[in-house]
Protein backbone atom coordinates (compact mmCIF):
# COMPACT_ATOMS: atom_id res chain seq x y z
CA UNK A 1 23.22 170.38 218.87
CA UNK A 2 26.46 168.16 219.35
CA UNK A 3 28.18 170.60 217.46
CA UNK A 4 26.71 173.29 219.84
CA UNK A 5 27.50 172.02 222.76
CA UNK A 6 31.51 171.07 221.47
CA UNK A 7 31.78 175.02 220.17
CA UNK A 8 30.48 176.60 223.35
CA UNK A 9 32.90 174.72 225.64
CA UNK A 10 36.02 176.02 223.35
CA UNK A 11 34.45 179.32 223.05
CA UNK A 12 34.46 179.53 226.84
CA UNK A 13 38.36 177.73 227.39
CA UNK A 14 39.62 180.39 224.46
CA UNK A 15 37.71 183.10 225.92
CA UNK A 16 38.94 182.99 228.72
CA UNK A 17 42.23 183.44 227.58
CA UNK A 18 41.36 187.09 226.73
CA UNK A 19 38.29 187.76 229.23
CA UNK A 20 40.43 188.69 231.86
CA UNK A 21 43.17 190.70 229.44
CA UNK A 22 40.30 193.64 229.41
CA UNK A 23 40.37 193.17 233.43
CA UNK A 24 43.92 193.60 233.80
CA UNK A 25 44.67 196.75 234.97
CA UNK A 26 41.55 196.65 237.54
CA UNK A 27 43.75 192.89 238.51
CA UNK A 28 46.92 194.77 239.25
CA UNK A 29 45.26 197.82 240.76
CA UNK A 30 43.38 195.01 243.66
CA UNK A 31 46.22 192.86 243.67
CA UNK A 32 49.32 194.67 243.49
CA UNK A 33 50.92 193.11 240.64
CA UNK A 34 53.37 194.98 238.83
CA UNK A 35 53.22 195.14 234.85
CA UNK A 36 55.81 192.51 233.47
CA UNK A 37 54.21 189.97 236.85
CA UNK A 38 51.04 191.11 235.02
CA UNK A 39 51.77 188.46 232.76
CA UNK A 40 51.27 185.53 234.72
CA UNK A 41 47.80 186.05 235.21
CA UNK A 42 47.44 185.01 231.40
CA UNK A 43 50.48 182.35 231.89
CA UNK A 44 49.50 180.85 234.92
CA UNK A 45 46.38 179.64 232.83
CA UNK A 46 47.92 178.95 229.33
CA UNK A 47 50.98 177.86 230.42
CA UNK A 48 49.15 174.47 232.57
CA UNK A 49 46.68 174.27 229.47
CA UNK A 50 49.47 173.94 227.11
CA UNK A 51 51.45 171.89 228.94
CA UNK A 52 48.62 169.27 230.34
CA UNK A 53 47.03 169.16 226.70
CA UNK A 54 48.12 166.71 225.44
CA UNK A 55 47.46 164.42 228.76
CA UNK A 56 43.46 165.72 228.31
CA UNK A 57 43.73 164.09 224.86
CA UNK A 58 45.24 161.11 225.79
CA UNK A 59 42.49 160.54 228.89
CA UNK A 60 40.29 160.68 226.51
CA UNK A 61 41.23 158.08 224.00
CA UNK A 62 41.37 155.67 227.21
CA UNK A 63 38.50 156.79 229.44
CA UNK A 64 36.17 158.01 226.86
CA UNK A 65 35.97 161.56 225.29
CA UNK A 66 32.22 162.15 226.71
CA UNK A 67 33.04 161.45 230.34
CA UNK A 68 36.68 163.36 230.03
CA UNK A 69 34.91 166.03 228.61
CA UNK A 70 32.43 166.62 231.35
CA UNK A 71 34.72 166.19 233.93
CA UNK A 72 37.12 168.72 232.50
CA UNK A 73 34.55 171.21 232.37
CA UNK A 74 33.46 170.82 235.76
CA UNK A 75 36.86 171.41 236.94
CA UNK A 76 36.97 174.94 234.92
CA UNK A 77 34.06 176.26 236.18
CA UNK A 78 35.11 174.90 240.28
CA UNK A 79 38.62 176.93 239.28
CA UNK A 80 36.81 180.38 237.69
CA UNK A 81 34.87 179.90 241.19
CA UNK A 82 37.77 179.86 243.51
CA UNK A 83 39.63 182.72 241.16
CA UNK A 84 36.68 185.33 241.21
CA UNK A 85 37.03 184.48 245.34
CA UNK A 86 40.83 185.48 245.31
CA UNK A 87 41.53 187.89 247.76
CA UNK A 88 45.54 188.26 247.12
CA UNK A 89 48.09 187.19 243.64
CA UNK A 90 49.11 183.72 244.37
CA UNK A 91 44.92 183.11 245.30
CA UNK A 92 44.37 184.43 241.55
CA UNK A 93 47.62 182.46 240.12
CA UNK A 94 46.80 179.07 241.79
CA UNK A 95 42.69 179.36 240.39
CA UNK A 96 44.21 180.55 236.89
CA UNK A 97 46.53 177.42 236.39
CA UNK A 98 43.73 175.43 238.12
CA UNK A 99 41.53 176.65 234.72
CA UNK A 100 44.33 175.43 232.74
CA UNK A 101 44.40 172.04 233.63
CA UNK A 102 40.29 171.83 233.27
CA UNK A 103 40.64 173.49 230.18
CA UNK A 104 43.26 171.27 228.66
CA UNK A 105 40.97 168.41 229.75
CA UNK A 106 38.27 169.51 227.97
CA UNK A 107 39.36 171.27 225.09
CA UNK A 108 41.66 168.38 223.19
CA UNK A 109 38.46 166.26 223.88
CA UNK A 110 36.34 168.82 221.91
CA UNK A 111 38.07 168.68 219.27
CA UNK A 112 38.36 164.89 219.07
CA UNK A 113 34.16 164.58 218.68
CA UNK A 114 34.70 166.60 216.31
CA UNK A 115 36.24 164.04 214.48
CA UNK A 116 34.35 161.29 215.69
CA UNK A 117 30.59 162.84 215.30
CA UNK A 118 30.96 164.39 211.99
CA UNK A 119 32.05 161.89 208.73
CA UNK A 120 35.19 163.03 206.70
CA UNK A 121 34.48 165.38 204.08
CA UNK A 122 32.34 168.47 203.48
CA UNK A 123 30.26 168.08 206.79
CA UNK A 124 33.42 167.55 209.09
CA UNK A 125 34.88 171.08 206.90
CA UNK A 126 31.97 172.95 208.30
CA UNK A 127 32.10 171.35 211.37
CA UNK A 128 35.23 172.28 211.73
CA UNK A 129 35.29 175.71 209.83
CA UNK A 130 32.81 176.52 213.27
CA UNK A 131 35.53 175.55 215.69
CA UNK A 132 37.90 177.28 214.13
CA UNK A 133 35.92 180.40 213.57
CA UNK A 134 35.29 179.91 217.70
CA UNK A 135 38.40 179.27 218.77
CA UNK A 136 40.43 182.29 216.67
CA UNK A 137 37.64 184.83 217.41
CA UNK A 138 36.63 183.39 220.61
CA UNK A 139 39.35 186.07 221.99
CA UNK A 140 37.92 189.21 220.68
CA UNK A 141 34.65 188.20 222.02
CA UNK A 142 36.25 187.72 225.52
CA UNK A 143 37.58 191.27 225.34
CA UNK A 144 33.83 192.13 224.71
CA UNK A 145 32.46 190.31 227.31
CA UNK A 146 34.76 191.48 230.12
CA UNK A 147 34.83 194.90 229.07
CA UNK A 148 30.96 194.92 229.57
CA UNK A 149 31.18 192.63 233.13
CA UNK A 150 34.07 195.36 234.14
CA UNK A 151 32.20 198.41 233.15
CA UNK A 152 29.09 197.06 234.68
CA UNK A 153 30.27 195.11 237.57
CA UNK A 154 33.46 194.33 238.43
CA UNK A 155 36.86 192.00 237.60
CA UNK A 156 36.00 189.19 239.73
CA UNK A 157 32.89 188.59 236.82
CA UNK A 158 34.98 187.89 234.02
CA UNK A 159 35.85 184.30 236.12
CA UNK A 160 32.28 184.28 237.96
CA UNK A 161 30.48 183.95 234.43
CA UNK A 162 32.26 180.63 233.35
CA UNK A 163 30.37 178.98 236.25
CA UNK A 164 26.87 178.99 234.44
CA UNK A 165 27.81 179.14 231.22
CA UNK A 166 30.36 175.46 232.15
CA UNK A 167 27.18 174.02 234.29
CA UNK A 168 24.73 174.21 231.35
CA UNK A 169 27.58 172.61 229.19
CA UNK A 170 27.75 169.65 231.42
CA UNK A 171 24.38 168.93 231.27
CA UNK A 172 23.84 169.41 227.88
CA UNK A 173 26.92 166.85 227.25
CA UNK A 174 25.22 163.27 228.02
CA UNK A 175 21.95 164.61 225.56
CA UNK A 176 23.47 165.34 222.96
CA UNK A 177 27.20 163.68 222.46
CA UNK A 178 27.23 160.27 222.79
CA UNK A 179 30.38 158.53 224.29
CA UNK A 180 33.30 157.12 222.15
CA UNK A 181 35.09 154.01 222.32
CA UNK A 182 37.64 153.33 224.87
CA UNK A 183 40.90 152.50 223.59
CA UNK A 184 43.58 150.36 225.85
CA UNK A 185 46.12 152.47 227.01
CA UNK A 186 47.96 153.93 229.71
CA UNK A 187 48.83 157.60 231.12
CA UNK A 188 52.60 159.28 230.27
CA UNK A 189 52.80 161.36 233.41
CA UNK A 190 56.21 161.50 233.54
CA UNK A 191 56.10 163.08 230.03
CA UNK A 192 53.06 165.50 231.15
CA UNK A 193 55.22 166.44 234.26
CA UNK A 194 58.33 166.97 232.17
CA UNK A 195 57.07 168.74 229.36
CA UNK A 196 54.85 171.11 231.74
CA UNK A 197 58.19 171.94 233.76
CA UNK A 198 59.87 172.84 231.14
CA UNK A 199 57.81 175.46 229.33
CA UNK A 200 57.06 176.88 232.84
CA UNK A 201 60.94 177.13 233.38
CA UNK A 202 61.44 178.75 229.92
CA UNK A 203 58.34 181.15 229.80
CA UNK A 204 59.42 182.23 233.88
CA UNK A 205 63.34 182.93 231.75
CA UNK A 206 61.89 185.17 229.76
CA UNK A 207 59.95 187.16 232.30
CA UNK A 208 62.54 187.15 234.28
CA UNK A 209 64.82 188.39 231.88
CA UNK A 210 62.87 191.41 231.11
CA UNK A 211 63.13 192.01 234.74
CA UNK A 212 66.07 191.69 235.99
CA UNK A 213 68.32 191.25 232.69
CA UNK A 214 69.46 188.40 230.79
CA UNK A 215 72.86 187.93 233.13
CA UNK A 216 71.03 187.14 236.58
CA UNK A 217 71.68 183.87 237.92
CA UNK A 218 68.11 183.08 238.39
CA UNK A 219 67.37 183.84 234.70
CA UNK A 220 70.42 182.01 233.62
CA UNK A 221 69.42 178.88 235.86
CA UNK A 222 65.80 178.66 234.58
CA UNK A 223 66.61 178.38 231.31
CA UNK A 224 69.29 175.73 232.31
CA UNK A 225 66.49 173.81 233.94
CA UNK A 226 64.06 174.15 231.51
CA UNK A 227 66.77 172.75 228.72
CA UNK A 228 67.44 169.83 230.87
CA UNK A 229 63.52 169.26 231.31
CA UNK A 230 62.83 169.29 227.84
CA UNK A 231 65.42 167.09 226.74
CA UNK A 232 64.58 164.61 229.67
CA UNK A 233 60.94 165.12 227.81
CA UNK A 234 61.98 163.83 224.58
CA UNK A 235 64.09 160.71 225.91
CA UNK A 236 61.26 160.11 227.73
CA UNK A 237 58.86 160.13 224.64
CA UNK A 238 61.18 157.96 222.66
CA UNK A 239 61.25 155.12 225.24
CA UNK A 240 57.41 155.01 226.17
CA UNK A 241 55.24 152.36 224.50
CA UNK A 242 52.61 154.93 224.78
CA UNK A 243 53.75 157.73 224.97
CA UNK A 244 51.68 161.62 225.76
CA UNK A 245 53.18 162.92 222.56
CA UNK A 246 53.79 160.28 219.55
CA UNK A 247 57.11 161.44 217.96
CA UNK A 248 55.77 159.60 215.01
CA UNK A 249 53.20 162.43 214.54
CA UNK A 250 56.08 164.63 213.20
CA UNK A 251 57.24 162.37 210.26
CA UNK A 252 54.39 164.17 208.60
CA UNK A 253 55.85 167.24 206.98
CA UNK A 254 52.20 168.65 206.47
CA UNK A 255 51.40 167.87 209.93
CA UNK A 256 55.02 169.00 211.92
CA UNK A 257 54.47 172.24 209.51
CA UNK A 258 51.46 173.00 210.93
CA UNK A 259 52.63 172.50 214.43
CA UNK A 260 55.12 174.82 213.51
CA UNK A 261 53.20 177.32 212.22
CA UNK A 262 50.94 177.06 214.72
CA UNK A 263 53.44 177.89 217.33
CA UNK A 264 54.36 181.11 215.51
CA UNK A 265 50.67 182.14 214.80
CA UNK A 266 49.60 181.70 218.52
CA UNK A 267 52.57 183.54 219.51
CA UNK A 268 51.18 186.65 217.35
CA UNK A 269 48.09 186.59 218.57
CA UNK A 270 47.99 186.25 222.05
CA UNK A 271 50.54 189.32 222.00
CA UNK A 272 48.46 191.20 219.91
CA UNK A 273 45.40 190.95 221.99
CA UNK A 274 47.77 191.84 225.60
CA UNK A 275 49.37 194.61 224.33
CA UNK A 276 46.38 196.39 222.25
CA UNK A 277 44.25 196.02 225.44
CA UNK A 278 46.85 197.70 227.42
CA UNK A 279 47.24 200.48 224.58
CA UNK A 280 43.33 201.22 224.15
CA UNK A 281 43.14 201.69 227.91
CA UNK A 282 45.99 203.55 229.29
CA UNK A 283 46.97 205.45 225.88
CA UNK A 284 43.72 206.50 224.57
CA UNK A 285 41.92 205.85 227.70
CA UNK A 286 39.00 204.06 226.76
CA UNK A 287 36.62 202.61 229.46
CA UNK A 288 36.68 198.75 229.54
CA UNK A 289 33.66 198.55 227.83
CA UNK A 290 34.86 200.53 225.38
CA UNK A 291 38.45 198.29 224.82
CA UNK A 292 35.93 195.63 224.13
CA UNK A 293 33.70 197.09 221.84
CA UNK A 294 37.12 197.96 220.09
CA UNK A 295 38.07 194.07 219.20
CA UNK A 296 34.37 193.49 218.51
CA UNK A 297 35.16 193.35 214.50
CA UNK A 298 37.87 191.02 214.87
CA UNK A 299 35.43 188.17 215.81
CA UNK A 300 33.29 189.48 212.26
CA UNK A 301 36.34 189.17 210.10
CA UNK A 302 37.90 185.84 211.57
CA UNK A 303 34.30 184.29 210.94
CA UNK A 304 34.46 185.64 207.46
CA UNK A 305 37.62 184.14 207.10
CA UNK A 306 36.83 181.21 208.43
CA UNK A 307 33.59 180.46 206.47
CA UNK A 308 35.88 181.72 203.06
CA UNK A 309 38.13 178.88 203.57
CA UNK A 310 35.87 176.15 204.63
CA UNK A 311 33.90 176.61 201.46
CA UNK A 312 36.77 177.11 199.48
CA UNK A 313 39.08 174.50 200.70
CA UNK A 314 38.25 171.14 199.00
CA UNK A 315 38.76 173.05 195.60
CA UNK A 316 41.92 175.29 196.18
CA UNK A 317 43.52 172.85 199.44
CA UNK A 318 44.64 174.67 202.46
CA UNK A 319 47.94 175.61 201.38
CA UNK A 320 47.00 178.92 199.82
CA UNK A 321 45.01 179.93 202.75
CA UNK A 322 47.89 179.31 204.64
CA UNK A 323 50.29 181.46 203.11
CA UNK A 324 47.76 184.17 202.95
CA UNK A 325 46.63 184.09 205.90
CA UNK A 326 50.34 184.53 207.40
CA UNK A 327 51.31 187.41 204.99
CA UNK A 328 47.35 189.32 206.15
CA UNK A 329 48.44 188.26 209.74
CA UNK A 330 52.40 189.73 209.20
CA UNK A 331 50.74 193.27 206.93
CA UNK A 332 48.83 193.73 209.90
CA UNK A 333 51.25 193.60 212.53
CA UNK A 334 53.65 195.67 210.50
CA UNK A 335 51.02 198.33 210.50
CA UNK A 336 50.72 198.14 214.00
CA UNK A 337 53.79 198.97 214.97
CA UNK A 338 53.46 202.64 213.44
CA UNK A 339 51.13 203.23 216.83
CA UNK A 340 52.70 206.22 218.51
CA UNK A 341 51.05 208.40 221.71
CA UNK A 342 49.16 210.57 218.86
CA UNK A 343 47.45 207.32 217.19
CA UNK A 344 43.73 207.03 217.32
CA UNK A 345 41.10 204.05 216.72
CA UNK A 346 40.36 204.59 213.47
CA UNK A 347 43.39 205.75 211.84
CA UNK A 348 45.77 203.68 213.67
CA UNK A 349 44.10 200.38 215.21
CA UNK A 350 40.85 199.08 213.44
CA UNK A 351 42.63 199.16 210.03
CA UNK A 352 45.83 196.69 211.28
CA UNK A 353 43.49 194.35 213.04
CA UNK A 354 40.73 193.47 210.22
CA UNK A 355 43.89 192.92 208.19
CA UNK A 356 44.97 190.82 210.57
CA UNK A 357 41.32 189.14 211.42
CA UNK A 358 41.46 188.11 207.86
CA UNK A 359 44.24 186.57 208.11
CA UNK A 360 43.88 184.59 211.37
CA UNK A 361 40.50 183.25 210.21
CA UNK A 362 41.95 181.58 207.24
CA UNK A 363 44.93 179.78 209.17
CA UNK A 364 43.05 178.57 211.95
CA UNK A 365 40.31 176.21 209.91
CA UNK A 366 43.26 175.14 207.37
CA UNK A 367 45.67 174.27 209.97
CA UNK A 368 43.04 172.13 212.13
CA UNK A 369 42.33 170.24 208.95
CA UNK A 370 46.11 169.83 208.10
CA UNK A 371 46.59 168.85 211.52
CA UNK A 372 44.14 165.99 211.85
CA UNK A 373 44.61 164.76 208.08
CA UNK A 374 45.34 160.58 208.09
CA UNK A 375 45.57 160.52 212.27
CA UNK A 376 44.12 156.97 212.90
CA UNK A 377 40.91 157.08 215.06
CA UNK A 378 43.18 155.89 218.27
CA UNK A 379 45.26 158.76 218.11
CA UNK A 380 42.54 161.16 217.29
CA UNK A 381 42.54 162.67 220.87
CA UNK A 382 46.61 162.71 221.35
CA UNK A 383 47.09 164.72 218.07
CA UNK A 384 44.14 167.51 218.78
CA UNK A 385 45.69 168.08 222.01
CA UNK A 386 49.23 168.28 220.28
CA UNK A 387 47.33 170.82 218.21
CA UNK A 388 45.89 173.21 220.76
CA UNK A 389 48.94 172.53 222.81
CA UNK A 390 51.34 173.88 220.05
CA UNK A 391 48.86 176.82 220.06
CA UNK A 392 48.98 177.30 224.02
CA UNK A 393 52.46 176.76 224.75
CA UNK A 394 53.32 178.95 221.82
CA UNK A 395 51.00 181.63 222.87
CA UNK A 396 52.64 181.41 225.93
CA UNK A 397 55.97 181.38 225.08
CA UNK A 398 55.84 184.22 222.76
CA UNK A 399 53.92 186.65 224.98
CA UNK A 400 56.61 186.22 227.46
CA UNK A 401 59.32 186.61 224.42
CA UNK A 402 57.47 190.03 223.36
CA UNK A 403 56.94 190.86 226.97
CA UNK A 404 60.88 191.03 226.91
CA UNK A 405 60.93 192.70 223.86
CA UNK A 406 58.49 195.40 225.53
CA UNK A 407 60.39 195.98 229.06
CA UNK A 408 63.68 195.96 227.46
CA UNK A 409 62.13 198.84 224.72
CA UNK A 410 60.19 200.56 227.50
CA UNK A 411 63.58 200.80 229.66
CA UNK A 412 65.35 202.17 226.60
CA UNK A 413 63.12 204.97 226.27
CA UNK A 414 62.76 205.32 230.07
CA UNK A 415 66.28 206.87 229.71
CA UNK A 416 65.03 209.39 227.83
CA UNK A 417 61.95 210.39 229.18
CA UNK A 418 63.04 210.46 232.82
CA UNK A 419 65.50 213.17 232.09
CA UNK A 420 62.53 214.73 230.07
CA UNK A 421 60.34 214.68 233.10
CA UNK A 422 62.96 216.02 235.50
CA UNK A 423 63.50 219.20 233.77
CA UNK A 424 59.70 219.81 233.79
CA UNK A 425 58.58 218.57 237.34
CA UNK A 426 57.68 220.74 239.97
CA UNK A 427 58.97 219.83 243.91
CA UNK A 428 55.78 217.75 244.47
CA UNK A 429 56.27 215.55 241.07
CA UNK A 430 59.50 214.93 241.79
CA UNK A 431 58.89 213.76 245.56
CA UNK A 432 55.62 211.51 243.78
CA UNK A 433 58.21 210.16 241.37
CA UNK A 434 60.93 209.22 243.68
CA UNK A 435 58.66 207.29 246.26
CA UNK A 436 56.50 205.72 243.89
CA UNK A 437 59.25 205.15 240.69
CA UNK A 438 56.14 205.70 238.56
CA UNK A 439 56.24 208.57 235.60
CA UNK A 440 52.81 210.49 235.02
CA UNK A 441 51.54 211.21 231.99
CA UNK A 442 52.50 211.69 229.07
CA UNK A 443 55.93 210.52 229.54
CA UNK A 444 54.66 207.43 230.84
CA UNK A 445 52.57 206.90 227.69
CA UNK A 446 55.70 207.51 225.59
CA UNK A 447 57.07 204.69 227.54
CA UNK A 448 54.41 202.30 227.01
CA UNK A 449 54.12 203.16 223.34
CA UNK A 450 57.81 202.85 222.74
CA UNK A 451 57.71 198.87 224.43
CA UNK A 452 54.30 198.09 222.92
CA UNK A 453 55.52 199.25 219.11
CA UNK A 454 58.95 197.24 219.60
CA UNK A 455 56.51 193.75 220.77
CA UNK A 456 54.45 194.41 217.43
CA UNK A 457 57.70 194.06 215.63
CA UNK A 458 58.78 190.80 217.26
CA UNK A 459 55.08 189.37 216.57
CA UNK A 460 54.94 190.07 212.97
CA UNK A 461 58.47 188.28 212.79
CA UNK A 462 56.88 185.69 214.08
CA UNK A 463 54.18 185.67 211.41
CA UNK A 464 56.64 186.11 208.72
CA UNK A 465 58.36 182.78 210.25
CA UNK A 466 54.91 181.13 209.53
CA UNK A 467 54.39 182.43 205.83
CA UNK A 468 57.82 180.53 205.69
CA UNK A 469 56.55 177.54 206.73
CA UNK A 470 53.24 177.08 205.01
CA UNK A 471 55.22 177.94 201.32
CA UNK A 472 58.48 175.58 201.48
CA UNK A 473 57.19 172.72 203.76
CA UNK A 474 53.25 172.26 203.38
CA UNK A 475 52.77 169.87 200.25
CA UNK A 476 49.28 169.00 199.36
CA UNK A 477 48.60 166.10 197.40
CA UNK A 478 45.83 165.05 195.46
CA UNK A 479 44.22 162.58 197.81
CA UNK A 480 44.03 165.30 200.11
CA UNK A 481 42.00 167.41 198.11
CA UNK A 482 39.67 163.54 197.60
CA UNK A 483 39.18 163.20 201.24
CA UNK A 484 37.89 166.99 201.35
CA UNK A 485 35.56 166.45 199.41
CA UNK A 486 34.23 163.86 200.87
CA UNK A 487 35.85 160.59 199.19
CA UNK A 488 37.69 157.70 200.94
């Protein structure tokens, strides 16, 4: 029941993630937003969870994981309140980054019971071979769940239903978790604030750049700033007594490899999900409850992945899952980007992503192990948050990289097709297309294909990056293997 209760508060933080990616073009048709400002409905949320994280883990080593926990929950489901009330973009924004912070309250904390409630060794694997499996397929059930809350109600649902769903959690929490020990401590807000500033600064670069190109002074100056934020960061980290992010952590080479890899994995992923969603929809114009029902397999395959790992793991180690999981991850993304206007679901799509599924299921339960390997029960909550953090921020980061990627593509072929559409257009058209800037179809859709195909290329880089990682700097040893199975 513990384990119950942990799993269904990441499933709903991760979901969340991608709930309201199936409810995005309803979002900018109510709100106005255009396609690259799109983005910050999903950064607005990931970008404060990544970048509070690893304060939520540090709470609660001090205050007590139970107590954090709740309290981070209730603020999630008081911030999916106020964003299914929005009535304008900057309502939805501030409730979205409002999640975030609950979220990274709660979800760092999660996984630190984890570790706390289960003992080392073939019951923690499974325990954590279920969080895994949540929190890597917890985003193709999202894009279930809001297709079917879109088709059947409307947008403002896929926030509405965390409010329940993050009540019953709270109350099952004091039942069935009991509370850890406090450890003395205090809070590094000045690295929170620091570190948060900066990724916002370089994630708004990026967007910006796709924008309004990479020579605009405000582009130019928020990368500036976020440099200077991030190195004020570090210096910060290497003074504190205690500080939000232990540089120490990093001495590891298994564990600063998984960070890295990580960072590259989540970057894949959350692109993958953003721009298939907008593909299914506006390309081969499936209903939202039909975009869902399209990532439904990828939460079957990740578990499969998942549970083949967690079995497998105290006899193999997690270094082969890792590099096969990034090379399944990379084939699949490479397939991807073959997607033209004339692809379909079956020949194109489901093929790429159970590759893919595969993959992701085996890195997420090997990396969560790697990452929490020999971490001293102190700093249990400080390097779970530096996990999911890593994943956040890098998700983050690397949809607004791809993003670029996909407006700087999409303006490329622009060139082409406008011409294209102009020799075609009748009077009316033309007078649409001059007072709204907006192509119809299918030159549109050649657009969006072109941008979306160029992203996929960028992501599987980044999952080639990983495959990298996991061969020349993961080293497992054979007290590693011990403690899997179970010995001291």
């Amino acid at each position: 029941m513990a384990l119950l209760v942990i799993a269904s508060c990441q499933l709903m933080v991760v979901l969340d993630i991608t709930i309201v990616n199936i409810a995005l073009p309803e979002i900018q048709r109510a709100l106005g937003f255009s396609t690259t400002g799109l983005s910050w409905v999903v950064n607005a949320y990931t970008l404060t969870f990544g970048g509070l994280l690893l304060l939520g883990g540090r709470m609660g080593d001090i205050l007590g994981r139970r107590r954090v926990f709740v309290f981070g929950v209730l603020l999630f489901v008081l911030a999916s309140l106020l964003g299914g009330m929005s009535q304008n973009s900057w309502q939805l924004l501030a409730a979205r980054a409002l999640q975030g912070v609950g979220g990274a309250i709660a979800s760092p904390t999660a996984l630190a019971l984890i570790s706390t409630t289960f003992r080392e060794g073939p019951e923690r694997n499974r325990a954590f071979g279920v969080f895994a499996a949540v929190s890597a397929g917890g985003g193709a059930i999202g894009l279930l769940a809001g297709g079917m809350l879109v088709e059947w109600l409307n947008w403002r649902w896929v926030l509405f239903v965390n409010v329940p769903i993050g009540l019953l959690i709270a109350l099952a929490t004091p039942r069935w978790i009991r509370e850890s020990e406090r450890h003395p401590g205090h809070f590094d807000l000045a690295g929170a604030l620091t570190s948060t500033a900066g990724m916002v600064l370089l994630v708004y670069g990026f967007i910006r750049a796709a924008q309004h190109g990479w020579r605009d002074p405000y582009t130019l100056a928020a990368f500036g700033a976020a440099v200077v934020f991030l190195l004020v960061f570090v210096a910060v980290e290497r003074r504190s007594r205690q500080p939000i992010t232990p540089l120490h952590m990093f001495a590891d080479r298994n564990r600063a490899g998984t960070y890295g890899m990580m960072l590259s994995l989540a970057a894949a992923i959350f692109g993958m999900f953003f721009f298939l969603t907008l593909f299914v929809q506006n390309v081969l114009d499936f209903s939202p409850l039909q975009a869902g029902l399209a990532f439904l397999p990828v939460s079957a395959v990740i578990a499969v992945g998942a549970g083949l790992a967690s079995r497998l793991l105290p006899r193999f180690g997690p270094k082969p899952f890792m590099v096969t999981g990034a090379v399944l991850a990379a084939v699949g993304l490479a397939w991807l980007t073959q997607t033209d206007v004339h692809s379909t679901y079956a020949g194109s799509i489901l093929g790429p992503i159970l590759v893919y599924s595969l993959g992701m299921g085996m890195e997420f339960v090997s990396l969560t192990l790697m990452a929490l390997s020999n971490v001293a029960i102190p700093e249990t909550g400080a390097a779970s948050g530096l996990l999911n953090a890593t994943q956040q921020v890098g998700g983050s980061l690397g949809l607004s990289i791809l993003v670029t990627v996909f407006g700087t593509a999409g303006n490329h072929e622009a060139e082409k097709q406008i011409p294209a559409f102009l020799a075609e257009a009748t009077p009316a058209e033309r007078l649409r297309f001059q007072r709204t800037g907006q192509l119809p179809d299918p030159w549109a859709d050649e657009i969006l294909t072109s941008g979306i195909s160029a992203a996929f290329v960028m992501a599987a880089v980044f999952t080639v990056i990983a495959a990298v990682t996991a061969l020349l700097v993961i080293q497992v040893r054979p007290s590693d293997l011990e403690r899997l199975k179970g010995g001291s």
